[in-house]
Structures are given as C-alpha cells and as structure tokens.
Protein backbone atom coordinates (compact mmCIF):
# COMPACT_ATOMS: atom_id res chain seq x y z
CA UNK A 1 101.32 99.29 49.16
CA UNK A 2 102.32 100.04 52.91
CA UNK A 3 99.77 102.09 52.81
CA UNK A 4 97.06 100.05 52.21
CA UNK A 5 98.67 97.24 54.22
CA UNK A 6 98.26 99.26 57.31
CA UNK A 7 94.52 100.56 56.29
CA UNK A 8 94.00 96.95 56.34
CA UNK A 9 95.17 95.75 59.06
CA UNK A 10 93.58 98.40 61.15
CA UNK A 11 90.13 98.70 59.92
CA UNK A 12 88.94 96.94 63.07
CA UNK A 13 90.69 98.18 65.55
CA UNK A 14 89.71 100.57 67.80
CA UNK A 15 92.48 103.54 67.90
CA UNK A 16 90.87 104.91 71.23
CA UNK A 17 91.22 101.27 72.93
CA UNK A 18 94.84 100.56 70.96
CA UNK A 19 96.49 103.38 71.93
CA UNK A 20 95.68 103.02 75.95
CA UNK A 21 96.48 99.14 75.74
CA UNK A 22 99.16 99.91 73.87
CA UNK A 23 100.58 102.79 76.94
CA UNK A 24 99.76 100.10 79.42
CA UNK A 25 101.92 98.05 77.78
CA UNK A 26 105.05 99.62 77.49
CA UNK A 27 104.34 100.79 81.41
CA UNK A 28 104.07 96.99 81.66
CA UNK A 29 107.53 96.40 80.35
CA UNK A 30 108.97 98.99 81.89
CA UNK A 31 108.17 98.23 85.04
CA UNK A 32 108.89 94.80 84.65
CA UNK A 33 112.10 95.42 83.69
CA UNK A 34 112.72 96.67 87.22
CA UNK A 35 110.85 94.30 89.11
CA UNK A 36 113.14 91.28 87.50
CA UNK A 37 116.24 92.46 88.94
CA UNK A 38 116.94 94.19 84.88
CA UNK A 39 116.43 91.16 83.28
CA UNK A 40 116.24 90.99 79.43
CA UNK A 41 115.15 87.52 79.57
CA UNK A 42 112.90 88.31 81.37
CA UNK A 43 111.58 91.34 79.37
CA UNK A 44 112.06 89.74 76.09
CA UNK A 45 109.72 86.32 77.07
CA UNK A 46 107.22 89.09 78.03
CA UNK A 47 107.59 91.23 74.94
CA UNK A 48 106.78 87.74 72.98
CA UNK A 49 103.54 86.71 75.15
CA UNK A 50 102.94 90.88 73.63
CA UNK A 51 102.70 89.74 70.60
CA UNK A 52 100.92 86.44 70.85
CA UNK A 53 98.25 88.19 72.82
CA UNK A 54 98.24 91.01 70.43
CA UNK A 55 97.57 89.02 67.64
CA UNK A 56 95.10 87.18 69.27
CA UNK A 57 93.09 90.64 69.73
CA UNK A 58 93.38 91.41 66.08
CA UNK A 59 92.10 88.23 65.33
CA UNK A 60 89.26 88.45 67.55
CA UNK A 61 88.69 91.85 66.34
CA UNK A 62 88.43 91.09 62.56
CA UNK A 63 85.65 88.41 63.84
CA UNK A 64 82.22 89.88 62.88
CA UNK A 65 80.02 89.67 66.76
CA UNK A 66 77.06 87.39 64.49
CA UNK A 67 79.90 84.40 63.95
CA UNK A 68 81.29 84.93 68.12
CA UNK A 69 77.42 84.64 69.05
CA UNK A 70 77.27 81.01 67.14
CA UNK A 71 81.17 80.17 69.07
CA UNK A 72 79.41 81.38 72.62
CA UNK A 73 78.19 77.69 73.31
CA UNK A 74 80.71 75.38 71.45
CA UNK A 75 83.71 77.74 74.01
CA UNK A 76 81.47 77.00 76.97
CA UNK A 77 81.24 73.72 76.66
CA UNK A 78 84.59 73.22 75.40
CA UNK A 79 85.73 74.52 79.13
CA UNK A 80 83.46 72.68 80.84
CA UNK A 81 85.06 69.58 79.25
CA UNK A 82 88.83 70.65 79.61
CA UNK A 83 87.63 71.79 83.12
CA UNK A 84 86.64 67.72 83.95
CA UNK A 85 89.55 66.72 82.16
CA UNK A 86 91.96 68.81 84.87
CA UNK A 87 89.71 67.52 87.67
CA UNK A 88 90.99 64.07 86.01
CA UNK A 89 94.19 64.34 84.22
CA UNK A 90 95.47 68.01 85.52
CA UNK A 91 98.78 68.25 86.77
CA UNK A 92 99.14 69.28 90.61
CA UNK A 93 101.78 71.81 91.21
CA UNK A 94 102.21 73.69 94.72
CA UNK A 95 98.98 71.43 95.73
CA UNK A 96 96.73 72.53 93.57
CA UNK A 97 95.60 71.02 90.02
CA UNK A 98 95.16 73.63 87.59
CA UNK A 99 96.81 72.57 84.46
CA UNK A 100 96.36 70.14 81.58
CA UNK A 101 98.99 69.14 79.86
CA UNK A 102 98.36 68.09 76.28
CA UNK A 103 102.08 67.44 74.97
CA UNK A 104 102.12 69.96 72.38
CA UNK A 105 101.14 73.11 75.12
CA UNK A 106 100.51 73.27 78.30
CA UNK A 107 97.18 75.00 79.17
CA UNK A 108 94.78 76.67 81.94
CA UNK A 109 91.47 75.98 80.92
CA UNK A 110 89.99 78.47 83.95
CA UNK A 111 91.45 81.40 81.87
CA UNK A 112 89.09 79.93 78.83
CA UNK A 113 85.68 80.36 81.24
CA UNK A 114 86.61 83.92 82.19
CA UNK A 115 85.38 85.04 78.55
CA UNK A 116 83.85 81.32 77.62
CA UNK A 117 81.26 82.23 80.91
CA UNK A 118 79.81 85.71 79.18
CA UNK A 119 79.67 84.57 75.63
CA UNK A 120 77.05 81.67 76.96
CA UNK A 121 75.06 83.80 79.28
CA UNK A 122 75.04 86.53 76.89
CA UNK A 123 73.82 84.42 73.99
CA UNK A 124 71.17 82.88 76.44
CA UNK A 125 69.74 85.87 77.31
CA UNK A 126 69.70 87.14 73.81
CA UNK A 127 68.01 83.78 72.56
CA UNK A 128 65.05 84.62 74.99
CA UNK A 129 65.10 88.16 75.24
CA UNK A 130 61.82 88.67 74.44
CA UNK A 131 60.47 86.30 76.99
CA UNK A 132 62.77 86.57 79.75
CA UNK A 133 61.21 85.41 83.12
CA UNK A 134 62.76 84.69 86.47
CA UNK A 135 63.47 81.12 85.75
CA UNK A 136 65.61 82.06 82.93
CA UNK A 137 67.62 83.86 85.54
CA UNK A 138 68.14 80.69 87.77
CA UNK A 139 69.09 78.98 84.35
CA UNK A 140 71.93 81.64 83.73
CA UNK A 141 72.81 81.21 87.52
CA UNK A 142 73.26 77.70 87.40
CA UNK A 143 75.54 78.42 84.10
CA UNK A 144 77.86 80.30 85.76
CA UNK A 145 77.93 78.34 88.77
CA UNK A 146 79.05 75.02 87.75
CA UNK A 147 82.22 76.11 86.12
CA UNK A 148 82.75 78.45 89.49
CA UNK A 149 82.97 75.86 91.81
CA UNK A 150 84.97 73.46 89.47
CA UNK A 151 87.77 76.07 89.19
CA UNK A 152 87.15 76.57 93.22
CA UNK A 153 87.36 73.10 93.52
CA UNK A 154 90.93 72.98 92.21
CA UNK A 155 91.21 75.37 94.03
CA UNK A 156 91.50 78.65 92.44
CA UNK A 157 89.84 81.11 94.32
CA UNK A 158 91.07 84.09 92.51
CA UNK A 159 90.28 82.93 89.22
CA UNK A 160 86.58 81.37 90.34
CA UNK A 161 86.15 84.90 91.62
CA UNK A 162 86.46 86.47 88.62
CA UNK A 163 84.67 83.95 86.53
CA UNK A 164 81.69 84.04 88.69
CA UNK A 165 82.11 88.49 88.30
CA UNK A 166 81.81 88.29 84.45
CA UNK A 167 78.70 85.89 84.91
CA UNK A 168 77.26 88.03 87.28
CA UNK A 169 77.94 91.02 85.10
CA UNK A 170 75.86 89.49 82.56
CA UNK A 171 73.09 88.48 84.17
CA UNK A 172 72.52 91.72 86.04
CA UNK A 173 73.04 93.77 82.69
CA UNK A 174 70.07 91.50 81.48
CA UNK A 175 67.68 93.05 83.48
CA UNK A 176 67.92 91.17 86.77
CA UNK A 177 66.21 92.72 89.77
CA UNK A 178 67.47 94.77 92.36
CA UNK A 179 65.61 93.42 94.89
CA UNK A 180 67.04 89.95 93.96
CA UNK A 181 70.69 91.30 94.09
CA UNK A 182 69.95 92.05 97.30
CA UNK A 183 68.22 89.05 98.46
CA UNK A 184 71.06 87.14 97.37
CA UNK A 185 73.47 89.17 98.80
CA UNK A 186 71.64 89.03 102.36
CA UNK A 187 71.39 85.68 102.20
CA UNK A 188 75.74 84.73 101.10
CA UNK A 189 76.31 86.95 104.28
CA UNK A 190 74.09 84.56 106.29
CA UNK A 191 75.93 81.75 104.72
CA UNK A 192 79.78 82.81 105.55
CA UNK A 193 80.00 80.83 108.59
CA UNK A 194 78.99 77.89 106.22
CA UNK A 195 82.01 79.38 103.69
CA UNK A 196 84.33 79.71 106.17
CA UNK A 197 83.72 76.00 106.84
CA UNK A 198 84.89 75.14 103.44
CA UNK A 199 87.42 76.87 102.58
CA UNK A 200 90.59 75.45 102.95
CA UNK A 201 93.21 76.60 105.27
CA UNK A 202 95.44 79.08 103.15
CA UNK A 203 92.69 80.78 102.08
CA UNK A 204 91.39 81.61 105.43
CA UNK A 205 94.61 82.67 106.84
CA UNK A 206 94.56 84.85 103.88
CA UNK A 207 91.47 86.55 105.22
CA UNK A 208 92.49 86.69 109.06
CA UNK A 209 95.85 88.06 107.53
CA UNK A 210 93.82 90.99 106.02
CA UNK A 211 92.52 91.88 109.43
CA UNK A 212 95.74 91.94 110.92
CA UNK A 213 98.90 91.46 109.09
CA UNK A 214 101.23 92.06 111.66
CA UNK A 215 99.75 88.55 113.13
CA UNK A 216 102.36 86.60 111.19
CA UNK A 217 105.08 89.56 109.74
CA UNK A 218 107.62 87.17 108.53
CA UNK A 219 104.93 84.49 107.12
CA UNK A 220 101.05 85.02 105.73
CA UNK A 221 101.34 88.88 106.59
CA UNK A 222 104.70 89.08 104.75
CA UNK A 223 103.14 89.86 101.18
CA UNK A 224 100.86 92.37 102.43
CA UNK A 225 103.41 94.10 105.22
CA UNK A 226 105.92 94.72 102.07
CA UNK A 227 103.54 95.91 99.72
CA UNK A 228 102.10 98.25 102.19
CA UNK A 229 106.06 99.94 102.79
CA UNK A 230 106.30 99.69 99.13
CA UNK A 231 103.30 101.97 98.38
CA UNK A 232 104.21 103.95 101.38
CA UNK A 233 107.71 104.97 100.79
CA UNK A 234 107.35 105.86 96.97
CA UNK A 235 105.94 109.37 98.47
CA UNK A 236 104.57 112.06 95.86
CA UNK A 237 107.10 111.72 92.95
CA UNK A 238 108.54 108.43 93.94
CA UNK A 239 112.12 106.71 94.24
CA UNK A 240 112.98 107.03 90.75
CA UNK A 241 112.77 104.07 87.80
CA UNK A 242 115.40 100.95 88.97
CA UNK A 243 115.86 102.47 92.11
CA UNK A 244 112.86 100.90 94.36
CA UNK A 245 114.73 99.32 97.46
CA UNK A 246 111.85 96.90 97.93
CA UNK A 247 111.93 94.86 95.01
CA UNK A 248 115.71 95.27 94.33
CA UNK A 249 116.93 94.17 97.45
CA UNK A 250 114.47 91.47 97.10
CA UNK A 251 111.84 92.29 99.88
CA UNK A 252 108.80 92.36 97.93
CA UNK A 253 107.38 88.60 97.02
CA UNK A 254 106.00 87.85 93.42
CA UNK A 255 107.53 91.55 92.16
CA UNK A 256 106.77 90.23 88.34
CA UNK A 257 103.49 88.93 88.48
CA UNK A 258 100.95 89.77 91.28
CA UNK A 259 102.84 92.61 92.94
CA UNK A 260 104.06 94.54 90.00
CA UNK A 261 102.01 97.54 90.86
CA UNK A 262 104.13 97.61 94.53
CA UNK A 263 106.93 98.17 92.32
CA UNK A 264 105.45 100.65 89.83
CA UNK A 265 104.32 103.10 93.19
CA UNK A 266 107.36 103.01 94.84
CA UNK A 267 109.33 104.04 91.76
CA UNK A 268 106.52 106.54 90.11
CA UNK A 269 105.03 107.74 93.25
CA UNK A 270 101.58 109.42 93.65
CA UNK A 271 101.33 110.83 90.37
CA UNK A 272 102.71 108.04 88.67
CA UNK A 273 99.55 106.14 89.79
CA UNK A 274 97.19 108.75 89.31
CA UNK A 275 98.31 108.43 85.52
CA UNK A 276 98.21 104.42 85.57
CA UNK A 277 94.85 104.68 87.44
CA UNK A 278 93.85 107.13 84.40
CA UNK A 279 94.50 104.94 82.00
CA UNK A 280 92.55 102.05 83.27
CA UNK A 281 89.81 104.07 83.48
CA UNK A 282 90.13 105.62 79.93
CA UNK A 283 89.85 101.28 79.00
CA UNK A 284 87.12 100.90 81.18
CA UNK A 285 85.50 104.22 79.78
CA UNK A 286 85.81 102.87 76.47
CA UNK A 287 84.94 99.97 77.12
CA UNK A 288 81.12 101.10 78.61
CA UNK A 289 81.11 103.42 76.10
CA UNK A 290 81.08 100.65 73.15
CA UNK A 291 78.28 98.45 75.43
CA UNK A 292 75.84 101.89 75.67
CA UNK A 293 75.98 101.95 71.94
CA UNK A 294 75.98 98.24 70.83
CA UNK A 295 73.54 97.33 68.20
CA UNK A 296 72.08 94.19 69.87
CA UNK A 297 71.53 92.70 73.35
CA UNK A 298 73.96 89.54 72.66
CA UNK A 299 76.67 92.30 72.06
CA UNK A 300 75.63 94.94 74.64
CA UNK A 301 75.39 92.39 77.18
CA UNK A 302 78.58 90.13 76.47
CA UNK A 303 80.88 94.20 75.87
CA UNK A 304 79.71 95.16 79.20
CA UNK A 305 80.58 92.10 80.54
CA UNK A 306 84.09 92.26 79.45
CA UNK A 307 84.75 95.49 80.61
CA UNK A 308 83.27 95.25 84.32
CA UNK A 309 85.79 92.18 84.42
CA UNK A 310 88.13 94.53 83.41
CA UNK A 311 87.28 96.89 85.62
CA UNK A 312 87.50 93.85 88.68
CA UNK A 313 91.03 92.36 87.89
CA UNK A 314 92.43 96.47 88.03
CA UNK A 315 90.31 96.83 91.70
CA UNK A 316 90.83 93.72 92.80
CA UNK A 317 94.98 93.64 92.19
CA UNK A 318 95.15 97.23 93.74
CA UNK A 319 93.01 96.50 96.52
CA UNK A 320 95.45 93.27 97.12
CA UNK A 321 98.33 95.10 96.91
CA UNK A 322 97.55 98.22 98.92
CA UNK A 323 95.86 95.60 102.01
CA UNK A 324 92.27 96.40 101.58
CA UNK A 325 91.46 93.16 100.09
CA UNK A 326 92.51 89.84 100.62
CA UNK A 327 96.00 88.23 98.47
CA UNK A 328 94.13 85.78 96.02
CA UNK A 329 96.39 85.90 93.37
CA UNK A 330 94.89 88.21 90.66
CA UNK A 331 97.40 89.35 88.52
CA UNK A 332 97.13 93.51 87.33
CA UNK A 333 96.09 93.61 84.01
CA UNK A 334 98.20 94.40 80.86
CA UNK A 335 101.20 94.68 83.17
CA UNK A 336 101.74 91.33 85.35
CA UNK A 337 103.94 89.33 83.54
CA UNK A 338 101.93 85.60 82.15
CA UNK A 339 101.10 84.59 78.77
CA UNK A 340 98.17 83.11 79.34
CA UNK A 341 96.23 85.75 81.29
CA UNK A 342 97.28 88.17 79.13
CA UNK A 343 96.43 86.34 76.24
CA UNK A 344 93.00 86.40 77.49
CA UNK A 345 92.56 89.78 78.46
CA UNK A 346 93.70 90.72 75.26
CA UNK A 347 91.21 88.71 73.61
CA UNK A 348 88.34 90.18 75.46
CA UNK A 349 89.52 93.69 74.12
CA UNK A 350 89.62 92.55 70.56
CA UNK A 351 85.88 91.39 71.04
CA UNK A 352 85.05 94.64 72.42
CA UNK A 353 86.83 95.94 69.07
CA UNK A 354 84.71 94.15 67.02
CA UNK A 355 81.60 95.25 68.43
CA UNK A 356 82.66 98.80 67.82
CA UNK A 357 84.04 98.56 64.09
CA UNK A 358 81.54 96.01 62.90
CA UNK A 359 78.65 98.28 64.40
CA UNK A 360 79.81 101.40 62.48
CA UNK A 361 80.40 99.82 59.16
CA UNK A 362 76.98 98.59 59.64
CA UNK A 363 75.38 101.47 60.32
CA UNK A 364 76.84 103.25 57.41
C-alpha cells in the first residue's frame, strides 16, 4: 500500500531535479541555522515555507503543460490586476508599496509576474508560431514591459529586474534576432544618462557604492565591505559550521535572507562553494536539458525560460554578495530564507517537472 502510495506520488517528479533541490535545501537550512544566531524558530518557520513550497511543486508538477498553456493568460492578467490594486491599496513599508493585504494573507503580487510574465509570452508566441513577424516581437515587448515598470514603479528594482529577464528569456528563445539584441542593447547604453535621471536616490548610491565601497564604509558600502571580508576570510576549507565571526558577532547585514551565501563561504570555504556552485548548475543543467527536448514550442519556450531565471537569481545574488554587482535585493535561491519567493521558485521547478514526465508518458 506504501508502496504504491509513493509510486504515486512520484510519477511526476523528476528524481534528477528532486534530489538537487532537495541538497540545496538542507544546505539551505543548515546554513540558516547559523546565520540566525542558532535559532530553531527561525529554522522551523523555514522548514514550514519547505513544505508549502514543496507542495506547491508537486502540484504544479502533476498539472499536464496543455491545461498551464490555457492558465498562461488568466495568471497574467490576474497580476496585472493585483499589480494596480498595490499601486492603489498596497501597503507602504520602509517607503516602498509592495504588498496587498487581503485579510486572510498577505501577498506580493511581483513574485506572481516572475512566472505569470513567461507563461503569457510563451503562449503568445506559440499561438503564432507559424507566422511570427517582427511586430509580434514588439507585442511580446510591450507584454513584459508594462508589468516591469509597475513593479519598478513601486519600486522594486530587483524584482522588475528579474521579471523583465524571464520575459526577455522568452522572447529571445522565440527566435528574436541578434542583430536586434544588439540594437537594443546599444541603444539602453545611450539611454543611461536618461536612467540615471530616474532612478531614485538609494538606488543610485547603490551603483556609485559598487564603484567604490569604501566611499561610505559604515553606511551604503557597509553591506558590500562585510560581505567582501566574509568571502575573504573563509580561505580554502573555511572557518568551520557555527563558527563564522561575521555573522555571529553580528557584522554581516541581512545574514538570513540576501546575504546567506556570505555566511555559507566563510564557514565552507572554497570548496564548499565549488560544491554549492555545482549544484546550481546540475538545476540549471537539468533544467536546459528538459527545454532541448520539450515536445512543443509553448513548453520549450516557457522551460527555458524558467531555468535562465534560475540561472539569474544564483548570478545575480553571488555577484551581489561577492561586490561585482550592485545590492538590489535578490535573494539566493532555495537557500534565502522567505516564503513567498521560495514558494515561487519552487513552482517554476514543478512546471519544469511536468514538462519532463508528461512528455515521456506521451511519447511512450
């Protein structure tokens, strides 16, 4: 009876993808663990967002891809309209307005557009596959960019950053041209003096900050200064788990959540990240792996989607951490401790699942 029970249960999951989400995991709590100063409380709130999020990618994953193709629209405009309602209603906390709360929950409807954003473009492009022309391009473009400057708007720059990555992701994987990529790209770089000229004030000192920390040490370069001795003194084999003088003597800012990895080099060292940085890339592997061999373009284009997110929040956190990129707030995947982000990462994976296990049943 257990038996079948568990053949049940797992018939759509990928064991490949399970078993390196499921190492990151327990690396996750681990690590947090340290980083809260021991805290069970802690541990245990994280160990239930686990299981929330886990069940949420079995459920995702036990979702054939035809019935997430007909959900693609309703989610994206479902975000679009929670998105107006926080421009409205949203509660404003540490000046910005980011959540909605609905009595029952409290939610972030941003984290809905980083997988709500793919599922539309994908099923566009899908729709007119056969006839795809440039103005179908613009069409996607404009897609993605209305909910990307809503969530900048609030502002979120972190999370409009990686909504507007998974749209891109789509749209390129649909065929768009080089030479536009490029054209596009030429022309932002001609427009950062007009950026720069709208950003708001944090997040430019966050940029002059990256140029020279040492500017303000005990202010804006703060995060990036302790991070940096963080990574540096964890050496080859590092300090040893619960014994990283950064985060327990409470030098390291936001040690749970955006920083974690800061804490997991100086205890674990070199080779502690060379096997974290392994398993990300055994996800990411996976995760192109699945989009090479998907049966359609709707589920080609929204699997490779979902992994070159992936693959953006694990570059973008480390590059944060170890100074090369700017602090914008992107927590590391799988490991930062949050419900709702990992809820949503999580749920991405399960989709990815489903294209894999509902493509081989198929095909037998």
């Amino acid at each position: 009876m257990i038996d079948r029970l568990l053949v049940y249960l797992g018939r759509h999951v990928d064991s490949y993808l399970l078993a390196a989400i499921g190492a990151l995991l327990v690396v996750g709590l681990i690590t947090l663990y340290s980083a809260s100063g021991e805290s069970f409380v802690r541990v245990g709130n994280q160990a239930g967002n686990i299981v929330v999020a886990l069940v949420v990618m079995w459920l995702a994953a036990n979702v054939p891809p035809h019935y997430i193709q007909r959900l693609a629209m309703p989610v994206y405009v479902l975000g679009l309209i929670l998105l107006i309602a926080v421009a409205l209603f949203g509660e404003i906390t540490n000046g910005a307005r980011r959540w909605l709360d609905l009595g029952v929950i409290r939610i972030q409807p941003s984290e809905l557009m980083k997988i709500g954003v793919p599922l539309a473009l994908a099923w566009y492009f899908d729709r007119y596959e056969a006839i795809l022309k440039l103005r179908d391009f613009i069409i996607g473009g404009i897609m993605m960019a209305v909910p990307v400057l809503m969530i900048a708007e609030q502002p979120d720059l972190g999370t409009s950053l990686l909504v507007a990555a998974a749209g891109f992701f789509v749209i390129f994987l649909a065929g768009l041209s080089w030479k536009i990529v490029v054209g596009v790209g030429l022309t932002a770089l001609g427009c950062l003096p007009l950026l720069w000229s709208l950003m708001h004030d944090y997040q430019r000192q966050r940029v002059m900050t990256l140029l020279d920390p040492s500017q303000d040490p005990l202010g804006a370069g703060y995060h990036t200064i302790q991070a940096a001795i963080a990574l540096g003194s964890g050496g080859l084999f590092g300090k040893g788990w619960l014994n990283g003088t950064q985060a327990h003597l409470d030098f390291l800012p936001e040690r749970t959540t955006d920083f974690i990895f800061a804490v997991f080099s100086e205890e674990f060292g070199l080779f502690g990240n060379i096997i974290l940085v392994t398993l990300f890339l055994f996800v990411i592997g996976r995760g192109l792996f699945i989009s090479f061999n998907a049966s359609t373009l709707f589920t080609r284009l929204l699997a490779g989607a979902i992994t070159m997110t992936f693959f953006t929040y694990v570059v973008v956190n480390m590059g944060m951490v170890s100074g090369v990129l700017p602090v914008v707030g992107v927590p590391l995947p799988l490991m930062s401790y949050g419900g709702t982000s990992l809820v949503s990462i999580l749920f991405g994976l399960g989709i990815l699942m489903s294209i894999q296990t509902h493509k081989r049943l198929v095909q037998s």
